[in-house]
Protein backbone atom coordinates (compact mmCIF):
# COMPACT_ATOMS: atom_id res chain seq x y z
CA UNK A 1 0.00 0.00 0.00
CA UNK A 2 1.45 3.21 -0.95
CA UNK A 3 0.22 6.61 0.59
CA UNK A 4 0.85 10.10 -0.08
CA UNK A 5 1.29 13.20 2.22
CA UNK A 6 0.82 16.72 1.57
CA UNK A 7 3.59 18.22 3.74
CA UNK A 8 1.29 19.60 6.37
CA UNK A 9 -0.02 16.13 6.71
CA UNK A 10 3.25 14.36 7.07
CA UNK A 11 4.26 17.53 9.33
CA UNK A 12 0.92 16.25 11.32
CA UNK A 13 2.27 12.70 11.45
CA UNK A 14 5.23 13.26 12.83
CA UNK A 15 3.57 15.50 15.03
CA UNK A 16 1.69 12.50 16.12
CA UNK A 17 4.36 10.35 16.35
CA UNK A 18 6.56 13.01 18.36
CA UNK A 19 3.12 12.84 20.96
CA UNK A 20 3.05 8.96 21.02
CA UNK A 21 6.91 8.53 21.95
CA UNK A 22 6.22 11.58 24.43
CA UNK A 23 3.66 8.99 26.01
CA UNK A 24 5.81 5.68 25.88
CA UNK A 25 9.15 7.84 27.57
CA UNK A 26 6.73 8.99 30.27
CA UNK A 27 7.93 7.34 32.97
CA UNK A 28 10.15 9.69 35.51
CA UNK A 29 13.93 8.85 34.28
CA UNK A 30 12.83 8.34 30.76
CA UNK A 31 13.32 4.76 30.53
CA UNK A 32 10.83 2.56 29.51
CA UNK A 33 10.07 -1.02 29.13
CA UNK A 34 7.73 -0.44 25.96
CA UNK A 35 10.37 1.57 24.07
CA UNK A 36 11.58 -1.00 21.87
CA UNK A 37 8.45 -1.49 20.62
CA UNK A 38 7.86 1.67 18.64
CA UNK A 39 11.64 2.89 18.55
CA UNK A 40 11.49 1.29 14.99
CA UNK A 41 8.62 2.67 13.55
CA UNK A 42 9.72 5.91 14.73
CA UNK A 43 12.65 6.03 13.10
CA UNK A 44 10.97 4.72 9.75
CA UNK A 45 8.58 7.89 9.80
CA UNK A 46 11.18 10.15 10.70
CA UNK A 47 13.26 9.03 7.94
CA UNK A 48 10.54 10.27 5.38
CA UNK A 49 10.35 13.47 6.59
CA UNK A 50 12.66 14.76 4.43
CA UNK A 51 11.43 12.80 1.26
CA UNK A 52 7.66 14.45 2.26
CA UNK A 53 8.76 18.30 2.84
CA UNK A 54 9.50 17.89 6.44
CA UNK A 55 13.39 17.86 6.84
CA UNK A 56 13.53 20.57 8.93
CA UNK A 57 11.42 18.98 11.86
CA UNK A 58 14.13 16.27 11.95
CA UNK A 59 17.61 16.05 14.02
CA UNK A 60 20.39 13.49 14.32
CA UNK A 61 20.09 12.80 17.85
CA UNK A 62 23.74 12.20 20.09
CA UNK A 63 23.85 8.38 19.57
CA UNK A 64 23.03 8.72 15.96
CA UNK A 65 19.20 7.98 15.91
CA UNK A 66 16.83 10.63 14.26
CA UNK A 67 14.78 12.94 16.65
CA UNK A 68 12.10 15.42 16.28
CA UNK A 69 13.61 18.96 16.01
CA UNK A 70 13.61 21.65 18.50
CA UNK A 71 11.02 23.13 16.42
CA UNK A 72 8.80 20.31 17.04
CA UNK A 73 9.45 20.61 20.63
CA UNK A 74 8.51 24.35 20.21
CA UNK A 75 5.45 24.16 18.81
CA UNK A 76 2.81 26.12 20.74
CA UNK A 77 0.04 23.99 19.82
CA UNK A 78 1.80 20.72 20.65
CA UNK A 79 2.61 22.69 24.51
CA UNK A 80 -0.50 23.51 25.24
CA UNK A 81 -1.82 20.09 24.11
CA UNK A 82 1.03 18.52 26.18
CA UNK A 83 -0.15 20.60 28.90
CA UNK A 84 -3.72 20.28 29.03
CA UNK A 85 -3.20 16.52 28.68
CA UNK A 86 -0.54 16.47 31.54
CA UNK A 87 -3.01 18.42 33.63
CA UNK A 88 -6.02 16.12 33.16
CA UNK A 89 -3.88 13.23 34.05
CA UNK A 90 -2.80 15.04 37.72
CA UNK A 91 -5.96 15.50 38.57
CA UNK A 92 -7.50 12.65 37.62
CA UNK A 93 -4.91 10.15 38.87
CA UNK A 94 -4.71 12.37 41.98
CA UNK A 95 -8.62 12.26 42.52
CA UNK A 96 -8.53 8.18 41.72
CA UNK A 97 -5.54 7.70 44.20
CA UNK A 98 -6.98 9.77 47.25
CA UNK A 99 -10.64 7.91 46.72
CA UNK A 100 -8.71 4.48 46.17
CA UNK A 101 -7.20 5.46 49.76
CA UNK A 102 -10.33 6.79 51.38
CA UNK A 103 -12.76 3.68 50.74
CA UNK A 104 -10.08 1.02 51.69
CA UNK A 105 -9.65 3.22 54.93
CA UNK A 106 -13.51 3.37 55.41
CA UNK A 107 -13.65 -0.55 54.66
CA UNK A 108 -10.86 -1.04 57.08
CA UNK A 109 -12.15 0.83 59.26
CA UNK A 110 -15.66 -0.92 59.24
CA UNK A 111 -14.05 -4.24 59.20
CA UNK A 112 -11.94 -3.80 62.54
CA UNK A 113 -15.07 -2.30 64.32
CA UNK A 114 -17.06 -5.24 63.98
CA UNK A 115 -19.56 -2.95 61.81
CA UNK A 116 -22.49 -4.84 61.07
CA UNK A 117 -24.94 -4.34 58.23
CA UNK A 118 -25.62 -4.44 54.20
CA UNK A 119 -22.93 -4.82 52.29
CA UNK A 120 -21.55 -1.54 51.21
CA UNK A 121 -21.58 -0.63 46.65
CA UNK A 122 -17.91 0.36 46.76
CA UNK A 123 -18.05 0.92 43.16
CA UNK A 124 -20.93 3.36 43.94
CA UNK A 125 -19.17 4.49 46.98
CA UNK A 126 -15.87 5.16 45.31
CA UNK A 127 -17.95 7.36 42.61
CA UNK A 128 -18.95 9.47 45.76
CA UNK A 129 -15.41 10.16 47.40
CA UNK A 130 -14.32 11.19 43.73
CA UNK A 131 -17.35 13.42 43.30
CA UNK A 132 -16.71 15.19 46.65
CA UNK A 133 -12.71 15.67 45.93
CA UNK A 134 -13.79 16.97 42.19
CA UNK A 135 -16.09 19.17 44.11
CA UNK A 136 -12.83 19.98 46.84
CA UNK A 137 -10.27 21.16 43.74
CA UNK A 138 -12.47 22.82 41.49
CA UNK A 139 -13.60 25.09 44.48
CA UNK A 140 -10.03 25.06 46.06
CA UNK A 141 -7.45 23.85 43.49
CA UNK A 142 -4.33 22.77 45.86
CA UNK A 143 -5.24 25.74 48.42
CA UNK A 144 -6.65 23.43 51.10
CA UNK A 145 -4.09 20.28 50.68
CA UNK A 146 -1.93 19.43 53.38
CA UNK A 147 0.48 17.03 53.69
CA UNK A 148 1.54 15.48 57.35
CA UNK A 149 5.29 14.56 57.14
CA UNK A 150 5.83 12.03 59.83
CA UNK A 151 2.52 13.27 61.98
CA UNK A 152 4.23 16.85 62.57
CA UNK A 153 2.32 18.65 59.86
């Protein structure tokens, strides 16, 4: 099968590419176990780039291995897309983490005090801690979070 790009499409492509990479080196100190994967295919679409119009949002990386440019990097669109999506990931992982924490600590809680009575809907019940800490940041953002270093505050 053989495709054809307009520029700005392949420019979009490796746009997309630069975006998917951005999501498999995620993990804090860059390496990750799912690099190997798409490090190939990367380097196939990158090698196009210049053969479609888009040589100038290529680089020879240090170790040889084409990278997206600076001016990829630069792009204002692609920040503010990497920033809204690196923003709805806090607060969503933060909002699933403290309800995660909450309901085991209420189940806990309920199983060590010899609580009696209907079994608890802790899918329905983790829905409500969530809803209450959405409620909590979009009022308060950060403002009201504490954190208690070794129960000294």
């Amino acid at each position: 099968m053989k495709e054809s790009f307009s520029p700005q499409e392949f420019a979009r492509l490796l746009e997309l590419v630069h975006l998917g990479m951005r999501t498999v080196m995620s993990r804090q100190g860059g390496a990750s176990p799912f690099f190997e994967r798409y490090a190939g295919v990367e380097q196939k679409i990158l090698k196009m780039a210049e053969r479609h119009g888009c040589g100038d949002l290529v680089d020879v990386g240090g170790s040889g291995t084409l990278v997206p440019s600076a001016k990829v990097d630069a792009d204002k669109v692609l920040r503010k897309m990497v920033g809204e999506a690196d923003n709805d990931i806090f607060w969503h992982e933060l909002v699933a983490r403290l309800a995660d924490r909450d309901l085991g600590v209420e189940q806990t809680t309920a199983a060590l005090s010899g609580q009696d009575g209907p079994p608890i809907n802790a899918e329905a019940r983790l829905k409500e801690i969530e809803e209450t800490y959405w409620e909590e940041f979009q009022k308060h953002d950060l403002a009201r979070v504490l954190v208690l270093r070794a129960g000294k505050g």
